[in-house]
Protein backbone atom coordinates (compact mmCIF):
# COMPACT_ATOMS: atom_id res chain seq x y z
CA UNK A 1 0.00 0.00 0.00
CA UNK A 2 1.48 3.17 -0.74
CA UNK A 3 1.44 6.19 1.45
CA UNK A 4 1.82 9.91 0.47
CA UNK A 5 1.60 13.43 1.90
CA UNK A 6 -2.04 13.72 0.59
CA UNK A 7 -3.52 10.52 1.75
CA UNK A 8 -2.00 11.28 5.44
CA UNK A 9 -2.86 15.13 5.46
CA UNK A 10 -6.39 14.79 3.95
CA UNK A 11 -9.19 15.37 6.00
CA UNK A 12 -11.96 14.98 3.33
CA UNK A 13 -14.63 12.73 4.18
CA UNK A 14 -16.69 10.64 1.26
CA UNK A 15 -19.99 11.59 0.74
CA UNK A 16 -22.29 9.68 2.73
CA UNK A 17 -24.53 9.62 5.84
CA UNK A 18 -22.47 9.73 9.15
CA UNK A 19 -22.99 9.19 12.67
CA UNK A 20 -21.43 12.15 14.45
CA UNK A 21 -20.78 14.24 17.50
CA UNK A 22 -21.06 18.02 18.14
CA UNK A 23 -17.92 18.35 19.86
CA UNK A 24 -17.70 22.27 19.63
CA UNK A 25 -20.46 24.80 18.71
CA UNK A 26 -19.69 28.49 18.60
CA UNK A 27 -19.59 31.95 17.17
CA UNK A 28 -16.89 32.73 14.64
CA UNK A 29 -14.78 35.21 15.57
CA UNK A 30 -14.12 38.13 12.73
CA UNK A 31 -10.98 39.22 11.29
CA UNK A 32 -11.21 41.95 13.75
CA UNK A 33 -11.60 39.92 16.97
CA UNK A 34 -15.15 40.57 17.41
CA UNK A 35 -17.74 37.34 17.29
CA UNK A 36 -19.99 37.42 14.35
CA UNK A 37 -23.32 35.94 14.24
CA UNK A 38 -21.55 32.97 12.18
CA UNK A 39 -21.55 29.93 13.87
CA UNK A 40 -19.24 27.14 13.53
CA UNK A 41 -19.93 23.50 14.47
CA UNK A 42 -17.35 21.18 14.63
CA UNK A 43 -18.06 17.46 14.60
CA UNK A 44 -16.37 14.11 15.36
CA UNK A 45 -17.30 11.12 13.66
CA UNK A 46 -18.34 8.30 15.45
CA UNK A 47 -18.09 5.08 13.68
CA UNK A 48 -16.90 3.53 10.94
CA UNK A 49 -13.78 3.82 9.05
CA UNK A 50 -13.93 7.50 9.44
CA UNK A 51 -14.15 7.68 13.04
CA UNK A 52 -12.40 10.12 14.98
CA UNK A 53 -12.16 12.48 11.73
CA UNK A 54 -13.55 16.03 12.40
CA UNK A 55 -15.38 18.28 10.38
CA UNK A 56 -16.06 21.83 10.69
CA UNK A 57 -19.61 23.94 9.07
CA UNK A 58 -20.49 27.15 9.29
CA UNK A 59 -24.00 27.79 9.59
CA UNK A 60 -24.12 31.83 8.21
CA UNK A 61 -26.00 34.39 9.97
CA UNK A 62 -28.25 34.76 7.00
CA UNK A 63 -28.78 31.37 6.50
CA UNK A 64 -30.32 30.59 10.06
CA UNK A 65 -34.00 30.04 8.54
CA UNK A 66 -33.28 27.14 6.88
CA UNK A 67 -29.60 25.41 8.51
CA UNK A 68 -29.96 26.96 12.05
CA UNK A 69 -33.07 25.21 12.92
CA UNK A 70 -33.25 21.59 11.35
CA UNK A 71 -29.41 21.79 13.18
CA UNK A 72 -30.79 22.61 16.77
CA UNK A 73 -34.05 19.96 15.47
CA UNK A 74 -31.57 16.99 14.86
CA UNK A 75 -29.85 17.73 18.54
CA UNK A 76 -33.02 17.51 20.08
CA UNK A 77 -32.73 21.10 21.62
CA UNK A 78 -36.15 22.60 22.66
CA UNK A 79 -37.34 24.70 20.29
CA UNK A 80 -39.87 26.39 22.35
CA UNK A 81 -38.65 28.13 25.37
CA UNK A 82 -38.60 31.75 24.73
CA UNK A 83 -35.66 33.70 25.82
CA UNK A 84 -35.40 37.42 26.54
CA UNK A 85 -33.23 38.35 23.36
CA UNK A 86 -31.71 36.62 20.50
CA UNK A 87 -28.15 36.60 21.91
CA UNK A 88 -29.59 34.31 24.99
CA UNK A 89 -31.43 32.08 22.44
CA UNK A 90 -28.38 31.31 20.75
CA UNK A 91 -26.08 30.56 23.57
CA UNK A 92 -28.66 28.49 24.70
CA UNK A 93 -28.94 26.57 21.34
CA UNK A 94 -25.16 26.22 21.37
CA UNK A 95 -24.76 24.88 24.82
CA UNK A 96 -27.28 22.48 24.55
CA UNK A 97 -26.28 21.38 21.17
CA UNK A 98 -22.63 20.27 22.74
CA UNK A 99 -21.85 16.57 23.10
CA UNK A 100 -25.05 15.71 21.38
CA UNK A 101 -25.05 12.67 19.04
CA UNK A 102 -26.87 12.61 14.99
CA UNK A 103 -26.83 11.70 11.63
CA UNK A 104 -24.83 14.12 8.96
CA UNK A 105 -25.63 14.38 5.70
CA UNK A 106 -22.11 14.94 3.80
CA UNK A 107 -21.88 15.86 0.26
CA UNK A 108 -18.29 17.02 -1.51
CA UNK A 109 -17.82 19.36 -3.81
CA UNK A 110 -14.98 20.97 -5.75
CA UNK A 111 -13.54 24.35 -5.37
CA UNK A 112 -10.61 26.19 -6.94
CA UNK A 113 -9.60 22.23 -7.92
CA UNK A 114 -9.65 21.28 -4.40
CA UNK A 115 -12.49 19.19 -2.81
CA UNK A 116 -14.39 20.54 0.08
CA UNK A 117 -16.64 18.74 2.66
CA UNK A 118 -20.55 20.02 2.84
CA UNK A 119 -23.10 19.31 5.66
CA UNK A 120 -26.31 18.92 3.34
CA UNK A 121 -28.25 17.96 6.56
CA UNK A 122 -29.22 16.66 9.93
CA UNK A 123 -31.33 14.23 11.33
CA UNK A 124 -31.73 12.81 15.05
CA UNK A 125 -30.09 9.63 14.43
CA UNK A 126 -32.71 7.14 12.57
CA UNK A 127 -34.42 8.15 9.57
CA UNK A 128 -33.86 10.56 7.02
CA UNK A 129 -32.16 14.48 7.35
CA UNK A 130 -34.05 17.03 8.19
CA UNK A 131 -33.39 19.61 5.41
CA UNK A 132 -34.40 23.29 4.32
CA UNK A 133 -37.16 22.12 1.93
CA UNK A 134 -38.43 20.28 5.06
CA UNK A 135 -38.04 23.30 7.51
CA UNK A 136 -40.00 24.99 4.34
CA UNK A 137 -42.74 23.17 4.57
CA UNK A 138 -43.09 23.98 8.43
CA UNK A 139 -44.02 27.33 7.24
CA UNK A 140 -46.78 26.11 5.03
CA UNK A 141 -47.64 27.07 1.74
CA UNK A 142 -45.74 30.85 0.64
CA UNK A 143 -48.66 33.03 -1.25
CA UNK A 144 -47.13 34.94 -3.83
CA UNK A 145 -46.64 38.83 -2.77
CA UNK A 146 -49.67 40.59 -4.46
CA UNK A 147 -49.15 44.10 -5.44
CA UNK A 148 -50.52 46.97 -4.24
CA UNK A 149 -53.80 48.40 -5.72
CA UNK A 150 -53.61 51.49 -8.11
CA UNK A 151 -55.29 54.64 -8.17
CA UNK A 152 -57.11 55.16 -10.75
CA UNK A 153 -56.70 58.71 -12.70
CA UNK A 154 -56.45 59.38 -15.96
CA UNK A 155 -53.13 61.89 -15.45
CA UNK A 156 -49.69 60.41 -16.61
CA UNK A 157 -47.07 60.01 -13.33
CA UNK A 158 -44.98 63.14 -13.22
CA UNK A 159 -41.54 62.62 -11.81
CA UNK A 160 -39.95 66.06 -11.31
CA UNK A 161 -36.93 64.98 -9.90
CA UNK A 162 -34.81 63.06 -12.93
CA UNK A 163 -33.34 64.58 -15.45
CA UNK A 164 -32.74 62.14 -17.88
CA UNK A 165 -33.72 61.99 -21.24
CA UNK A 166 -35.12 59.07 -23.21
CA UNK A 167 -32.12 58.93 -25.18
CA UNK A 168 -30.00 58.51 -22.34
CA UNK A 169 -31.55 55.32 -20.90
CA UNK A 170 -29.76 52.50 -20.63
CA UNK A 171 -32.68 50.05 -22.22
């Protein structure tokens, strides 16, 4: 069998369904030394021939709708205390989301010729993930946004403020 620099140094884990551990949940810290509202999650895995490999995903601030909460879901964390802000929420989430045992969904993907580990989703152990298109349909059905009703006159619109000419459009 022959060993090399890349086989020993790689972290990269197939794609696959893993049992893993949160072993650290947190916020990122910024370039500047101040914590963001990024979280990063790292995870051991548990069994097989990848055990003991770890794995780190951040879970962006503006992605909490849909990875944030099928994450805290799979970890079993309750979902329905209320807190007295956000910031209390989340430390909560994090805390009780440490040491806690589930099912990863890992994809891999290529970037910049290197491959990349992906958490595609969660799920408390047995069955399948939990992911966003499930969270979705916690929500229910999304109407379409309708748009506001128009008065009716029989002026044109006067905008007084541009002056641009039709020429000068870009369309």
């Amino acid at each position: 069998m022959a060993i090399n620099f890349n086989s020993i140094c790689s972290n990269l884990i197939p794609a696959g369904n893993y049992k893993a551990v949160v072993t650290d949940a947190k916020f990122r810290m910024s370039a500047t030394g101040d914590a963001s509202k990024d979280i990063v999650v790292t995870y051991t895995i548990a069994e097989g021939p990848m055990a003991k490999k770890t794995l780190m995903d951040t879970i962006y601030e503006k992605a909490f709708s849909f990875r944030l909460r099928p994450f805290l879901q799979a970890c079993k964390v309750d979902m329905n205390r209320e807190f007295a802000s956000a910031e209390d929420l989340f430390q909560y989430g994090l805390k009780e989301a440490k040491g806690k045992t589930l099912m990863l969904e890992i994809a891999v993907r290529t970037y910049n010729g290197r491959e990349y580990n992906d958490v595609k989703g969660w799920s408390p152990l047995a069955g399948s993930t939990v992911s966003a298109e499930d969270v979705l349909k916690d929500f229910g059905e999304v109407s379409e946004p309708k748009a506001a009703p128009v008065a009716e006159t029989s002026e044109e619109p006067v905008i007084d403020d541009i002056d641009i000419t039709e020429d000068e459009l870009p369309f």
